[in-house]
C-alpha atoms as a PDB file:
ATOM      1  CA  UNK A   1     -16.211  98.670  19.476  1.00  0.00           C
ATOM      2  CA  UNK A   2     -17.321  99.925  16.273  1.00  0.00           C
ATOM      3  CA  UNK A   3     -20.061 102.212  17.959  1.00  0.00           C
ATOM      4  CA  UNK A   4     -18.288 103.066  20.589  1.00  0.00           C
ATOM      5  CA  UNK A   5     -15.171 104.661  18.373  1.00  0.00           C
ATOM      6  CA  UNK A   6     -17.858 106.767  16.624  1.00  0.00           C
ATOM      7  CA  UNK A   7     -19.536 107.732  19.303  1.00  0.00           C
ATOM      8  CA  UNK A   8     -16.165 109.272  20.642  1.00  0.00           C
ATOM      9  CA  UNK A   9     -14.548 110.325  17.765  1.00  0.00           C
ATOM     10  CA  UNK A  10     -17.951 113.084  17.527  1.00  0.00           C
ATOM     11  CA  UNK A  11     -18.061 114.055  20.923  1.00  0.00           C
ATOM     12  CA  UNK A  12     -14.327 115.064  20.382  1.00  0.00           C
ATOM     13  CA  UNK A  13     -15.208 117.147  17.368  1.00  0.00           C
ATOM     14  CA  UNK A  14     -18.343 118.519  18.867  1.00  0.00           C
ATOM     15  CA  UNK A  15     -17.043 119.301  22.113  1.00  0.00           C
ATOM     16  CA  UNK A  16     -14.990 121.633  20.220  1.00  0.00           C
ATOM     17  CA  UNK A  17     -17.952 123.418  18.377  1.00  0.00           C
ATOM     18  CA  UNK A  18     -17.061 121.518  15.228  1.00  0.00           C
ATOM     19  CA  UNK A  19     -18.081 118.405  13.439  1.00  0.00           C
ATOM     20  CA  UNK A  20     -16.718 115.169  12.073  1.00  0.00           C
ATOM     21  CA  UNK A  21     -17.017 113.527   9.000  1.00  0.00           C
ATOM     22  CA  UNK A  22     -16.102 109.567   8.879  1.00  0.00           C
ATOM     23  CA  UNK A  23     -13.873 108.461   6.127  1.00  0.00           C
ATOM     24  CA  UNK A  24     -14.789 105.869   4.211  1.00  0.00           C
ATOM     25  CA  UNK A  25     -15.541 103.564   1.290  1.00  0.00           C
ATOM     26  CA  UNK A  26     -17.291 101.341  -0.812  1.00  0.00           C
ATOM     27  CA  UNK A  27     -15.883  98.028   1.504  1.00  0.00           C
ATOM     28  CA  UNK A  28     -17.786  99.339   4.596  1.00  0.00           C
ATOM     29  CA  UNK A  29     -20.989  97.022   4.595  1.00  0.00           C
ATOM     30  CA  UNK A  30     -23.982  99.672   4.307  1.00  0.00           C
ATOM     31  CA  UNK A  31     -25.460  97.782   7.057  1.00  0.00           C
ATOM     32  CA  UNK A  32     -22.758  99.383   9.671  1.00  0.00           C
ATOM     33  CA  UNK A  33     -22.799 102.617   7.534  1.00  0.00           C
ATOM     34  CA  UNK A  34     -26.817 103.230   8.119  1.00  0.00           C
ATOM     35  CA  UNK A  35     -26.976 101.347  12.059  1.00  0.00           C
ATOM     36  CA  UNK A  36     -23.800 102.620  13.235  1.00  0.00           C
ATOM     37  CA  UNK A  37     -22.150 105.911  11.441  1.00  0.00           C
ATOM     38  CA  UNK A  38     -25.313 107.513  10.333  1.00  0.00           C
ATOM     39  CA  UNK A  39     -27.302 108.092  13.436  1.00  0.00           C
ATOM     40  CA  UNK A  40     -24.290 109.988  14.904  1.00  0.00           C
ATOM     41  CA  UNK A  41     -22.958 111.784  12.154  1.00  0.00           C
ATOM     42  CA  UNK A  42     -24.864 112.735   8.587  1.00  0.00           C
ATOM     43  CA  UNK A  43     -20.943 113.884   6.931  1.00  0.00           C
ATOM     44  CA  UNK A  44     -19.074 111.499   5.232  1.00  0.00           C
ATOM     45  CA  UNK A  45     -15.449 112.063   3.280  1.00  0.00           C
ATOM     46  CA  UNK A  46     -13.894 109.930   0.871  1.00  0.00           C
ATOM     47  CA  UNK A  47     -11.389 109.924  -2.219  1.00  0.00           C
ATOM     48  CA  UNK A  48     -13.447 108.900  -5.387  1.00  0.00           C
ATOM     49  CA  UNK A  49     -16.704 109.486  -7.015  1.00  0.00           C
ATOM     50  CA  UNK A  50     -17.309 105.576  -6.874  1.00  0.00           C
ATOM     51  CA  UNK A  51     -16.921 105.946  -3.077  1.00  0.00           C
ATOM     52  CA  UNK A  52     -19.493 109.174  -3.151  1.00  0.00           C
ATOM     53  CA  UNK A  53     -22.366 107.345  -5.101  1.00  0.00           C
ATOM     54  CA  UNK A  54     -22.206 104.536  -2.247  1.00  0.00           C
ATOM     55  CA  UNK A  55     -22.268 107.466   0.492  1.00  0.00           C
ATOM     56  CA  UNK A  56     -25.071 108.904  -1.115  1.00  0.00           C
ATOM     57  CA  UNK A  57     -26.817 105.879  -1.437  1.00  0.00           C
ATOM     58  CA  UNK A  58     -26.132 105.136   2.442  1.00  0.00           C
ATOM     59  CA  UNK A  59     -27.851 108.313   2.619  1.00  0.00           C
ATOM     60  CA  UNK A  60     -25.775 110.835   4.167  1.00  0.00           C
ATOM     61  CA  UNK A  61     -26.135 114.228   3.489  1.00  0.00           C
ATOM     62  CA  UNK A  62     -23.018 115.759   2.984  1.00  0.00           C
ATOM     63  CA  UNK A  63     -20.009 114.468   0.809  1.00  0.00           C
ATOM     64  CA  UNK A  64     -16.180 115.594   1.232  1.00  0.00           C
ATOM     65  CA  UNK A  65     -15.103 114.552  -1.604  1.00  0.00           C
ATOM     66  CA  UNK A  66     -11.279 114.919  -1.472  1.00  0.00           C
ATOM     67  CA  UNK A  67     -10.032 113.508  -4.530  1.00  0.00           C
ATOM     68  CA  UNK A  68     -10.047 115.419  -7.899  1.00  0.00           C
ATOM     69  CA  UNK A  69     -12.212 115.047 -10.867  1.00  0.00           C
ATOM     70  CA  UNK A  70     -10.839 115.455 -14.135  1.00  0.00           C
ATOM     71  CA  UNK A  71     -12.452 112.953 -16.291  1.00  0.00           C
ATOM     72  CA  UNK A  72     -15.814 113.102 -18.025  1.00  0.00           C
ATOM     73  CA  UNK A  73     -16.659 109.790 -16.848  1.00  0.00           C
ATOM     74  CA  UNK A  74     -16.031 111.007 -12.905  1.00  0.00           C
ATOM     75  CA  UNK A  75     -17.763 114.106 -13.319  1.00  0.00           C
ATOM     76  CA  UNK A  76     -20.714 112.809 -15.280  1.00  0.00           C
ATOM     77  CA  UNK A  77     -21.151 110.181 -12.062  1.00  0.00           C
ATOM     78  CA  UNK A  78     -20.590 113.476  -9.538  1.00  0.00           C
ATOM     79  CA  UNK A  79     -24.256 114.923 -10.993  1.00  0.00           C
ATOM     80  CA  UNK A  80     -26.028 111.771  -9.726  1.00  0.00           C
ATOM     81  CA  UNK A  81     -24.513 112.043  -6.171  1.00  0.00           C
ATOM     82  CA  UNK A  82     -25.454 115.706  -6.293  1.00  0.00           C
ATOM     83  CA  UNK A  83     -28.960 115.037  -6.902  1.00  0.00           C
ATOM     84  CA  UNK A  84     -28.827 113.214  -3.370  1.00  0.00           C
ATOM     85  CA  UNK A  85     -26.089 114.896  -1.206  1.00  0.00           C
ATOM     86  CA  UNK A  86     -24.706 118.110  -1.116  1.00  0.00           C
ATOM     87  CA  UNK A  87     -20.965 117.787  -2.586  1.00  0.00           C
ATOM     88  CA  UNK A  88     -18.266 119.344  -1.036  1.00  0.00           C
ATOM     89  CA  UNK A  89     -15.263 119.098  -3.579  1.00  0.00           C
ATOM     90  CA  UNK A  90     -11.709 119.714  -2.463  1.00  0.00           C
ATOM     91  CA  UNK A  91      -9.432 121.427  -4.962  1.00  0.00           C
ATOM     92  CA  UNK A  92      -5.695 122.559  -5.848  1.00  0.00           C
ATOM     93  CA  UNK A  93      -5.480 124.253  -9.208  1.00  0.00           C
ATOM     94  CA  UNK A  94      -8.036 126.430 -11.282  1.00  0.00           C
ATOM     95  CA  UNK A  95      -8.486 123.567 -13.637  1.00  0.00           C
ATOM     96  CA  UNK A  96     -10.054 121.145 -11.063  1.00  0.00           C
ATOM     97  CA  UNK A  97     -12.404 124.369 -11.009  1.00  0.00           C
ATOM     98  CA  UNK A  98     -13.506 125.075 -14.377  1.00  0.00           C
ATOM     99  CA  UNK A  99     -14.370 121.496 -14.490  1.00  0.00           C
ATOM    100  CA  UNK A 100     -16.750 121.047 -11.846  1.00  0.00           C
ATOM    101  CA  UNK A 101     -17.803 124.701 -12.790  1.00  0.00           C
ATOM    102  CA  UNK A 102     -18.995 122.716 -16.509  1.00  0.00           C
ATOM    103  CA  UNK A 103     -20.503 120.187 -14.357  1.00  0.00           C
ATOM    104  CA  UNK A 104     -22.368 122.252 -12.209  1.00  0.00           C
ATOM    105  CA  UNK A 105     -23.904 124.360 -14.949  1.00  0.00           C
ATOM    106  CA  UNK A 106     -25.120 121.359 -16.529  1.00  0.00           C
ATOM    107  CA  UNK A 107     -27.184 119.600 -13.695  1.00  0.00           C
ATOM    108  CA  UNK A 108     -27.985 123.382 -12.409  1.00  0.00           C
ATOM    109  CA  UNK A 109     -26.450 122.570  -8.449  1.00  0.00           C
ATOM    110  CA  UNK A 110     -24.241 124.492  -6.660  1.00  0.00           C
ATOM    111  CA  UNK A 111     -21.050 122.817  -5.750  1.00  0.00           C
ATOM    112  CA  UNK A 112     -19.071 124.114  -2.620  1.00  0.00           C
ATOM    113  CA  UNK A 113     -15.372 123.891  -3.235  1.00  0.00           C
ATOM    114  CA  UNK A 114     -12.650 123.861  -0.134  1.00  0.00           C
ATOM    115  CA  UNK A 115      -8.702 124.542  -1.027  1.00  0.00           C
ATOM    116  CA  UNK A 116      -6.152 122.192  -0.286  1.00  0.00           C
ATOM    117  CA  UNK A 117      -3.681 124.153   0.878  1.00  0.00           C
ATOM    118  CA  UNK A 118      -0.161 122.911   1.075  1.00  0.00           C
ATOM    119  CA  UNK A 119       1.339 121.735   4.429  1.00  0.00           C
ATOM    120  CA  UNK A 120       4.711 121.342   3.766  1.00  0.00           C
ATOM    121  CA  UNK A 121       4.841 117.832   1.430  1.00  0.00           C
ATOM    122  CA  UNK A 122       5.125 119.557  -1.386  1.00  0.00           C
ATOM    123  CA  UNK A 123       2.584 117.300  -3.134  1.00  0.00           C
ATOM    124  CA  UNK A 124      -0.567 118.558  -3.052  1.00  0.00           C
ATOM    125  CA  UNK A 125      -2.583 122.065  -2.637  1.00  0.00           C
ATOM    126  CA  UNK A 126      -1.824 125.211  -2.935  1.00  0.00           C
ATOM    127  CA  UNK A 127       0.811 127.597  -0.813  1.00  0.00           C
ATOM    128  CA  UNK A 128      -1.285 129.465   1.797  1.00  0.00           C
ATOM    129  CA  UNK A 129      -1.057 133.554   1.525  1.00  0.00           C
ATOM    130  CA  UNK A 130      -1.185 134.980  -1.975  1.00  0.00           C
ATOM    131  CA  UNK A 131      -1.453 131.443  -4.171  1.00  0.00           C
ATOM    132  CA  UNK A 132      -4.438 130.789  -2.279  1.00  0.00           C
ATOM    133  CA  UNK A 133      -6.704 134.125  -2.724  1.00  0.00           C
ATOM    134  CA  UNK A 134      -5.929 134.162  -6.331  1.00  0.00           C
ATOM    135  CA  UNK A 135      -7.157 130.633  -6.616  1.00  0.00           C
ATOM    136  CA  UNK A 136      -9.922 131.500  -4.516  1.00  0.00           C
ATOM    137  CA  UNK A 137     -10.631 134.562  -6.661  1.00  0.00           C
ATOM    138  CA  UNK A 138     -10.393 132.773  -9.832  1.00  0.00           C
ATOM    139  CA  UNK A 139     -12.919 129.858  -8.658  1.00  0.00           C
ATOM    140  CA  UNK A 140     -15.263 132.396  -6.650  1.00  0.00           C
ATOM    141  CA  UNK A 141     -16.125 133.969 -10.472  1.00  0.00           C
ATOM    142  CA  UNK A 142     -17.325 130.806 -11.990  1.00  0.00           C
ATOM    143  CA  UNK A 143     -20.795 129.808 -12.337  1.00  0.00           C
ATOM    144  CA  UNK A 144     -21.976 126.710 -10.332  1.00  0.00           C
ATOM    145  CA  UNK A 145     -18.869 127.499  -7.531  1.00  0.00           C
ATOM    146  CA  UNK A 146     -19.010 128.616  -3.972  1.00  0.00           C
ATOM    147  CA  UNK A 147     -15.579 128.835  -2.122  1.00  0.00           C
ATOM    148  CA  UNK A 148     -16.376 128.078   1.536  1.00  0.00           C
ATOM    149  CA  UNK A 149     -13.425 127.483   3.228  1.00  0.00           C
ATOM    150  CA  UNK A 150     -10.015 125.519   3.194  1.00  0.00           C
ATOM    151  CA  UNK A 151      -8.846 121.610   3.455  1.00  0.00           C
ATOM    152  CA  UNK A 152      -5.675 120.667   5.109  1.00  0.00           C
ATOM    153  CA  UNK A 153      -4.175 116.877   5.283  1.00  0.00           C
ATOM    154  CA  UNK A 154      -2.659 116.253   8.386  1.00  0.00           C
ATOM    155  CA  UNK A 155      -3.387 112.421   7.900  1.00  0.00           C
ATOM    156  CA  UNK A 156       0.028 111.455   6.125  1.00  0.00           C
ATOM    157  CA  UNK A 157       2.625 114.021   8.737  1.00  0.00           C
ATOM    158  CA  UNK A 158       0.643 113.000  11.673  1.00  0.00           C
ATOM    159  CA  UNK A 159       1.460 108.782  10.742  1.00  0.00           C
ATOM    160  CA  UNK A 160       5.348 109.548  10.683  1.00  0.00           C
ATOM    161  CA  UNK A 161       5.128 110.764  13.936  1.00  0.00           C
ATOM    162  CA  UNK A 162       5.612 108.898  17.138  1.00  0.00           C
ATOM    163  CA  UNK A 163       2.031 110.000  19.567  1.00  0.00           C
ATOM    164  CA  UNK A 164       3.722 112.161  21.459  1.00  0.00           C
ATOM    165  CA  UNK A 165       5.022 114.576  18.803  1.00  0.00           C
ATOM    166  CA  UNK A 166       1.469 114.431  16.945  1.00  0.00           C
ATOM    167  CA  UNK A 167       0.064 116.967  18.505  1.00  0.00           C
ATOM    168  CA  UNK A 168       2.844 119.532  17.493  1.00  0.00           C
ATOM    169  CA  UNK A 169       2.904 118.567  14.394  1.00  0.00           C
ATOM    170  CA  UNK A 170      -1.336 118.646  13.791  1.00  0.00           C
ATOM    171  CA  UNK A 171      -0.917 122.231  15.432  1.00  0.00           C
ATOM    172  CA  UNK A 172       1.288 123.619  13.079  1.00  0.00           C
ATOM    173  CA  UNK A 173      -0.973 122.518  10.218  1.00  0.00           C
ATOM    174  CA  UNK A 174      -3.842 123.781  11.503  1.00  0.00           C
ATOM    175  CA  UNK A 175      -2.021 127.480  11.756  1.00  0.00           C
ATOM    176  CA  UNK A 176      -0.921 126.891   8.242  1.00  0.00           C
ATOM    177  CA  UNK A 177      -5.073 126.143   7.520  1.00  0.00           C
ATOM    178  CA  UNK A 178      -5.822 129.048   9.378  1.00  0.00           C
ATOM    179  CA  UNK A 179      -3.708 131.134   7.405  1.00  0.00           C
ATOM    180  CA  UNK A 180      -4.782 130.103   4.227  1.00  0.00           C
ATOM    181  CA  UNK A 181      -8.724 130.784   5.553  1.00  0.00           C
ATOM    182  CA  UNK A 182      -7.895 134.572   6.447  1.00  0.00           C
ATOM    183  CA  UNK A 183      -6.049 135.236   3.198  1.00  0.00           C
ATOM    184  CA  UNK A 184      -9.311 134.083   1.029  1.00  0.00           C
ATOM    185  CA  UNK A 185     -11.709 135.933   3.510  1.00  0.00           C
ATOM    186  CA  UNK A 186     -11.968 139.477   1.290  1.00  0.00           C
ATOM    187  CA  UNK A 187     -12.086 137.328  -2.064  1.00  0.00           C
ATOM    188  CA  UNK A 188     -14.695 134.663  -0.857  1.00  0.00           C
ATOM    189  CA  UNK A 189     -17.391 135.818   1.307  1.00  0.00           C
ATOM    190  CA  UNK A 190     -18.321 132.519   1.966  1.00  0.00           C
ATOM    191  CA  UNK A 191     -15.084 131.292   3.049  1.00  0.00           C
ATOM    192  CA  UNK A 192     -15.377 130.313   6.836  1.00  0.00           C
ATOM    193  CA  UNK A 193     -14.669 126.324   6.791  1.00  0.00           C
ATOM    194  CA  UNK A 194     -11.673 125.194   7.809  1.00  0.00           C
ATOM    195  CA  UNK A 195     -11.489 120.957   7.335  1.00  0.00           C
ATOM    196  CA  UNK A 196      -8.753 119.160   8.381  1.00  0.00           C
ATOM    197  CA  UNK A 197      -8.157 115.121   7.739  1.00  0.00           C
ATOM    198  CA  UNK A 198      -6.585 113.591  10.578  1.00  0.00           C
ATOM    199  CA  UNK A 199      -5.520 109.594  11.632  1.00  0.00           C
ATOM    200  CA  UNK A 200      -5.602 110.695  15.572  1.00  0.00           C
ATOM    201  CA  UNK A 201      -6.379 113.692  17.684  1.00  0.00           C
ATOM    202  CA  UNK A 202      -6.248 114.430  21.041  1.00  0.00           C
ATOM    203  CA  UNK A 203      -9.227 116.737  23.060  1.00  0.00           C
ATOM    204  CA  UNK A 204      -7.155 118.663  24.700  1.00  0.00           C
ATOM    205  CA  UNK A 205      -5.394 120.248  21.130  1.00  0.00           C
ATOM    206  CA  UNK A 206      -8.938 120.480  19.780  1.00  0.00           C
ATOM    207  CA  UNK A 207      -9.588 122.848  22.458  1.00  0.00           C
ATOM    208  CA  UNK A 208      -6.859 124.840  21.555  1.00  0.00           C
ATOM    209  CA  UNK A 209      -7.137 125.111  17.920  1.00  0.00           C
ATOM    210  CA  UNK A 210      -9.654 125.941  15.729  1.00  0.00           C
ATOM    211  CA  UNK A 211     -11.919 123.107  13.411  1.00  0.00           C
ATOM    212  CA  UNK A 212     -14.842 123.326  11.648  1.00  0.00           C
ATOM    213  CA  UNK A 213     -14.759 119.802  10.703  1.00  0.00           C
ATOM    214  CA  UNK A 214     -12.675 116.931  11.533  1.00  0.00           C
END
């Protein structure tokens, strides 16, 4: 069943000229994560560093990393998972920068950085339209920092939803994304990713909408 979930879930994605990135953690036996996950998909995502050193050690190439780093500890551990897998670090304030900025500069790797951008909650990232290019401004200047694109949750508003309003409700967030994306465009070069965390999607929306990465 297993197999057959990831299977689909990356047809989905690449169907719509994107790809997906399984989120996990440190609870999924590496056994599954190597015979099952792996072979279809070399992207992982996940919330803390402890979670990237165990993706890394799986052996996939690329890490979302969606949580935030702000402890010397954390970003001490982030070096050794960059020596393995190319980081992708998802961030809301120009703080979260400067301090994976420090970190970079110190094990001399580039870190690609995505903006959170704020859906609506209220809780995390950063309002889409001017908030966002000055963020993406500020970051783009630091050493160790490439802005490629934008991250939007849509895991939390899709949940409250019953199936049938999901949809509409994942469709307005990836406008919102989309938004966010063209407003960093003439500040970050670089910044053509839009990655959006989902708990269900449907293949007919993804053909409608536009995601790099599910």
């Amino acid at each position: 069943a297993l197999t057959d979930n990831v299977r689909q879930l990356n047809q989905i994605a690449v169907a719509s000229d994107g790809c997906w990135a399984a989120t996990l953690t440190d609870v999924v036996p590496m056994s599954l994560l190597r015979d099952i996950v792996l072979p279809t998909t070399g992207i992982a995502s996940c919330s803390t560093v402890i979670d990237a050193e165990y993706l890394a050690e799986a052996g996939f190439d690329q890490i979302i990393l969606t949580g935030r780093l702000v402890d010397n500890d954390a970003l001490r551990r982030l070096q050794c998972v960059a020596e393995r897998s190319r980081i992708l670090a998802v961030i809301d304030h120009f703080r979260h920068a400067e301090l994976l900025s420090q970190s970079a500069q110190q094990f001399g790797r580039e870190i690609h950085v995505l903006l959170e951008v704020d859906v609506g909650r209220q809780s995390t990232g950063v309002r889409p339209g001017p908030d966002t290019s000055l963020l993406a401004t500020a970051a783009s200047r630091l050493p160790g920092l490439k802005v490629i694109g934008v991250y939007a949750s849509a895991a939390d508003c899709c949940a409250e939803r019953e199936p049938g309003d999901q949809d509409e409700v994942l469709a307005s967030i990836v406008t919102i994304a989309d938004h966010a994306l063209r407003s960093i465009c003439d500040v970050a070069g670089a910044g053509r990713e839009s990655v959006v965390s989902v708990t269900s999607v449907s293949r007919q929306l993804l053909k409608k909408t536009r995601i790099n990465c599910l």
